[in-house]
N, C-alpha and C. Protein backbone atom coordinates (compact mmCIF):
# COMPACT_ATOMS: atom_id res chain seq x y z
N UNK A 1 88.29 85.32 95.47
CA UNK A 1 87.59 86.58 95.63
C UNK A 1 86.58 86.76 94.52
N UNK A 2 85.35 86.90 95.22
CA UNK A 2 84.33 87.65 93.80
C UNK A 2 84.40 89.07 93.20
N UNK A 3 83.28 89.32 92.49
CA UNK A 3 82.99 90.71 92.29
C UNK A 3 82.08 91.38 92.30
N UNK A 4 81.57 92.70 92.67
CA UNK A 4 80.11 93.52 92.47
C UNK A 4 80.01 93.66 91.42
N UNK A 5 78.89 93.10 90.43
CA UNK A 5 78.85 93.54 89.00
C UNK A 5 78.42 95.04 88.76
N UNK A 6 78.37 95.72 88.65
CA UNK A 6 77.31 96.74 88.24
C UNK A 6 77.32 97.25 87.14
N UNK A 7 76.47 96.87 85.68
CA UNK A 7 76.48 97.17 84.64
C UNK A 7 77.57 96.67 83.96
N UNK A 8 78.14 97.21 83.17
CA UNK A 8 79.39 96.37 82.30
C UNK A 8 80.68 96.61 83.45
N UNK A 9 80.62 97.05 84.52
CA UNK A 9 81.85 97.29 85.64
C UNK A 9 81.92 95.87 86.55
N UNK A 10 83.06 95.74 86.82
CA UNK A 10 83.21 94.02 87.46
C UNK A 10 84.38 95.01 88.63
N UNK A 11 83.74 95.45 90.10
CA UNK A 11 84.62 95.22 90.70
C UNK A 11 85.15 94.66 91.76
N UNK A 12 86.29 94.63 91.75
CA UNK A 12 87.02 93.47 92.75
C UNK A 12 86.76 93.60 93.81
N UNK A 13 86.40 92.57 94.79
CA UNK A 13 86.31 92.82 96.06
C UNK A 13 87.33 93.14 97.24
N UNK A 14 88.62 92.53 96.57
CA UNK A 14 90.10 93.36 96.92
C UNK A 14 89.57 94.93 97.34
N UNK A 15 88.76 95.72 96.47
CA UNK A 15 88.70 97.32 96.91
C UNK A 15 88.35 97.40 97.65
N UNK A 16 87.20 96.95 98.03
CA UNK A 16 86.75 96.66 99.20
C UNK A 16 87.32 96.62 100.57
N UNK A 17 88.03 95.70 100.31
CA UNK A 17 88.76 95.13 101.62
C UNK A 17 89.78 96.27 101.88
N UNK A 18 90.20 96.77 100.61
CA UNK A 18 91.37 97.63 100.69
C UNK A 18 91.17 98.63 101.10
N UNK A 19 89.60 99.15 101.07
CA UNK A 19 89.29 100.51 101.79
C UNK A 19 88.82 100.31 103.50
N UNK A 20 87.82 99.12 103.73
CA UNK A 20 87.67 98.58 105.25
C UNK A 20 89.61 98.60 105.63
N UNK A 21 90.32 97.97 105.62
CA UNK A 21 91.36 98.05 106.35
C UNK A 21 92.62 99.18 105.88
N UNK A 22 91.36 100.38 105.56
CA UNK A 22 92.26 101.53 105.49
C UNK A 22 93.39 101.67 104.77
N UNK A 23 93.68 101.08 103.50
CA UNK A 23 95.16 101.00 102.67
C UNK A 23 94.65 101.45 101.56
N UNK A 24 93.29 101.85 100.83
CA UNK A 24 93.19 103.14 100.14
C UNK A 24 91.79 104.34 101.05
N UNK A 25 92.13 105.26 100.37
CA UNK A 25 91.01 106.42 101.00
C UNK A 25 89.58 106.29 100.15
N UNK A 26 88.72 107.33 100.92
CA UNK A 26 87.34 107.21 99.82
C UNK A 26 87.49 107.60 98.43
N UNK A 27 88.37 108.67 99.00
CA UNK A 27 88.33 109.21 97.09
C UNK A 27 88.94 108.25 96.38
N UNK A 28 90.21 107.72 97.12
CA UNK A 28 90.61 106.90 96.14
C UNK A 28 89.88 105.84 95.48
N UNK A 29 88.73 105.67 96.14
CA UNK A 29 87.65 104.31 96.20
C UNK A 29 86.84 104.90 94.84
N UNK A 30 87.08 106.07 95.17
CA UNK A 30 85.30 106.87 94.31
C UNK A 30 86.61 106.81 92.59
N UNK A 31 87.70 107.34 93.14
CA UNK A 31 88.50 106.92 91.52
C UNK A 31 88.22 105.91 90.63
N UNK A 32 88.59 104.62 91.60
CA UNK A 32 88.31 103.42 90.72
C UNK A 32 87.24 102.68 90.67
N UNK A 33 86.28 103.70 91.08
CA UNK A 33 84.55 103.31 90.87
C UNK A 33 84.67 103.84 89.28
N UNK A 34 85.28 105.28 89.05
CA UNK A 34 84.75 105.66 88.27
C UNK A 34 85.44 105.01 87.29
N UNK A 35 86.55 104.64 87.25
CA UNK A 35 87.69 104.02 86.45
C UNK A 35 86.84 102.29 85.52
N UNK A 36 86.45 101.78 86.92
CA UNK A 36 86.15 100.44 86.06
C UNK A 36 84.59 101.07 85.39
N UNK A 37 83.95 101.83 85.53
CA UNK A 37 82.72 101.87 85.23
C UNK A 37 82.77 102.84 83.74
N UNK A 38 83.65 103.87 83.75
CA UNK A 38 83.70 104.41 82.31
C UNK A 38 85.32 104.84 81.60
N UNK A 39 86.05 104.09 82.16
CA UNK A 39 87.34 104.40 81.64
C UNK A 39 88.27 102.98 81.23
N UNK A 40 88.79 103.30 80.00
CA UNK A 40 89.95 101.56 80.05
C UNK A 40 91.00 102.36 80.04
N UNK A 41 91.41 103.67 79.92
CA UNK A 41 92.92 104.38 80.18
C UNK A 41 92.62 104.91 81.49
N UNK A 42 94.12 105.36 82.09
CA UNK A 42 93.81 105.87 83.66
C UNK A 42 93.36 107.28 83.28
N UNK A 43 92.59 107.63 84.18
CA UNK A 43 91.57 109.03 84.48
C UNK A 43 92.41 110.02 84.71
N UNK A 44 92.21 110.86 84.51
CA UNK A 44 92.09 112.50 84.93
C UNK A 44 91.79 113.07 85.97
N UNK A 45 92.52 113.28 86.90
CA UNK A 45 91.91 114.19 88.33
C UNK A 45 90.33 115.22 87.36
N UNK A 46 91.16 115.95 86.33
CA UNK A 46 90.19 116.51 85.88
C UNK A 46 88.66 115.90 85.46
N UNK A 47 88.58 114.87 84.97
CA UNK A 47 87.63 114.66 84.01
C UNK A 47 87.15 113.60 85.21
N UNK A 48 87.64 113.40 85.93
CA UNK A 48 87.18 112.64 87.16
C UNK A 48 85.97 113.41 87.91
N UNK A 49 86.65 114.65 88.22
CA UNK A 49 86.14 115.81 89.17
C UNK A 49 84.28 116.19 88.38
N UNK A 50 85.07 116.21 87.24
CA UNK A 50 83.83 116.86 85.90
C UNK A 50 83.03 115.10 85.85
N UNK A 51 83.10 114.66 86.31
CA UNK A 51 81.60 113.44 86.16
C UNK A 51 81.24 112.98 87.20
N UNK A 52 82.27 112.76 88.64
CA UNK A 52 81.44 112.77 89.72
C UNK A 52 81.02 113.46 90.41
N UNK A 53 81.93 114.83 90.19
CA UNK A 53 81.37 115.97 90.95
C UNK A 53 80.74 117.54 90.28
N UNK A 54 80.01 117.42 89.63
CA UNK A 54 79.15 118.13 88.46
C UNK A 54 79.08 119.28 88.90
N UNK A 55 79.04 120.03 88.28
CA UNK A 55 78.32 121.63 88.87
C UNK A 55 79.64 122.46 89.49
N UNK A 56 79.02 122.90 90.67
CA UNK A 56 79.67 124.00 91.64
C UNK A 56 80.60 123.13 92.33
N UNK A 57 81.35 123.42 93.07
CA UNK A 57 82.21 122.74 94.33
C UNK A 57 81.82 123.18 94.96
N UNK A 58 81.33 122.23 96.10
CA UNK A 58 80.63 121.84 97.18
C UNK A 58 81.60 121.82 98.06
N UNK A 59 81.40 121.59 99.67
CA UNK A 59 82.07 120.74 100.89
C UNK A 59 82.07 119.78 100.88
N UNK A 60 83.19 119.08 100.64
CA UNK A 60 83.13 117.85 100.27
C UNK A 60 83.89 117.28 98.21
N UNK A 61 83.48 118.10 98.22
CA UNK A 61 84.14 117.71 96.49
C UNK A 61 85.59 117.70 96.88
N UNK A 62 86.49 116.76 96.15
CA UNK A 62 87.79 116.90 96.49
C UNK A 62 88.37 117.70 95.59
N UNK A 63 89.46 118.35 95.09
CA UNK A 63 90.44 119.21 94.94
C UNK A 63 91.12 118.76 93.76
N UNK A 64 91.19 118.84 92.92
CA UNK A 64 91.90 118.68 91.60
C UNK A 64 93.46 117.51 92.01
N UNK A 65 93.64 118.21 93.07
CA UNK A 65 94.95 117.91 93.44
C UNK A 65 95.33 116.78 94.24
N UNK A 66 93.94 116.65 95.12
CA UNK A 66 93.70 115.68 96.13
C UNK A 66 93.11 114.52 95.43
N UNK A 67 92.62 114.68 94.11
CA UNK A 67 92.24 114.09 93.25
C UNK A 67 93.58 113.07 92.36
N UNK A 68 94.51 113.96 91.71
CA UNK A 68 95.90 113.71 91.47
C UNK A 68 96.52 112.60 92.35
N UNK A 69 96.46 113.16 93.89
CA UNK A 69 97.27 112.34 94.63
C UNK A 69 96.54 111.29 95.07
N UNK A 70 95.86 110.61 94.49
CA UNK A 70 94.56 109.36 94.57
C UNK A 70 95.42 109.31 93.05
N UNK A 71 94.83 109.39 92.07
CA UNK A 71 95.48 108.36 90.89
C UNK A 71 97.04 108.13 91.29
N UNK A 72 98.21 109.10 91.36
CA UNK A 72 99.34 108.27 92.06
C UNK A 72 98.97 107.40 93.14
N UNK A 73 98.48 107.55 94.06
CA UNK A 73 98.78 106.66 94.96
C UNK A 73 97.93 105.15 94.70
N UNK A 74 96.99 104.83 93.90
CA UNK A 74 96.62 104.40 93.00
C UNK A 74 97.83 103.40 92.11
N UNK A 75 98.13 104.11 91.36
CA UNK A 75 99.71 103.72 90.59
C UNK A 75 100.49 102.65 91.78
N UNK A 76 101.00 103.50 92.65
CA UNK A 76 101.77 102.73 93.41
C UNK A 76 101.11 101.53 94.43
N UNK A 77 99.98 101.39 94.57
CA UNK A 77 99.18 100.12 94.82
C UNK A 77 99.39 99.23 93.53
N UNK A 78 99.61 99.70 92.63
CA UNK A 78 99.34 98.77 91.38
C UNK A 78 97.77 98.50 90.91
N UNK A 79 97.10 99.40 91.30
CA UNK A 79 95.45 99.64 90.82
C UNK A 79 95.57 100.15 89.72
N UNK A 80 96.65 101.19 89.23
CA UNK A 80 96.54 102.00 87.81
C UNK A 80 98.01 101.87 87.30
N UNK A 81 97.85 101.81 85.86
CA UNK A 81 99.35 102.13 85.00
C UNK A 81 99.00 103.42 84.62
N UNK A 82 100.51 103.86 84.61
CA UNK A 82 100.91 105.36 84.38
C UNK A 82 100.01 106.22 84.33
N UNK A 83 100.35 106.85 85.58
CA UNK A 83 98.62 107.88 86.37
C UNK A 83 99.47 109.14 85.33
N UNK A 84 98.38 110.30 85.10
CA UNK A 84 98.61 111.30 84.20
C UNK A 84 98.69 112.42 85.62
């Protein structure tokens, strides 16, 4: 398997695949976009929310919580150690 470089972020094409055959969600996708691109500890629903989704909440911004349950479920793929 290769990888998409983008900037100092290397990611796996596993995510990829893992989101086409539906075994993670978008957000969860948009997590570990943000994860390999500015984080080496696991993220924050919070501080997640506060850099991809700036400003106001929109339709469409996910939920602090819905956010949360993406880094666990995350964890239990084995994409993240010990989700906060």
């Amino acid at each position: 398997m290769g990888n998409l470089i983008s900037g100092d972020a290397h990611i796996p094409n596993q995510l990829f695949e893992d989101l086409h055959e539906g075994k993670i969600t978008h957000v969860m996708f948009m997590v570990m976009l943000w994860h390999y691109r500015y984080s080496t500890e696991v993220p924050t629903s919070t501080v997640i929310r506060q850099h991809m989704w700036p400003g106001r909440r929109t339709k469409g911004t996910p939920s602090i919580e819905t956010l949360q349950q993406a880094i666990e479920r995350l964890q239990a793929l084995g994409y993240l150690k010990g989700a906060r």
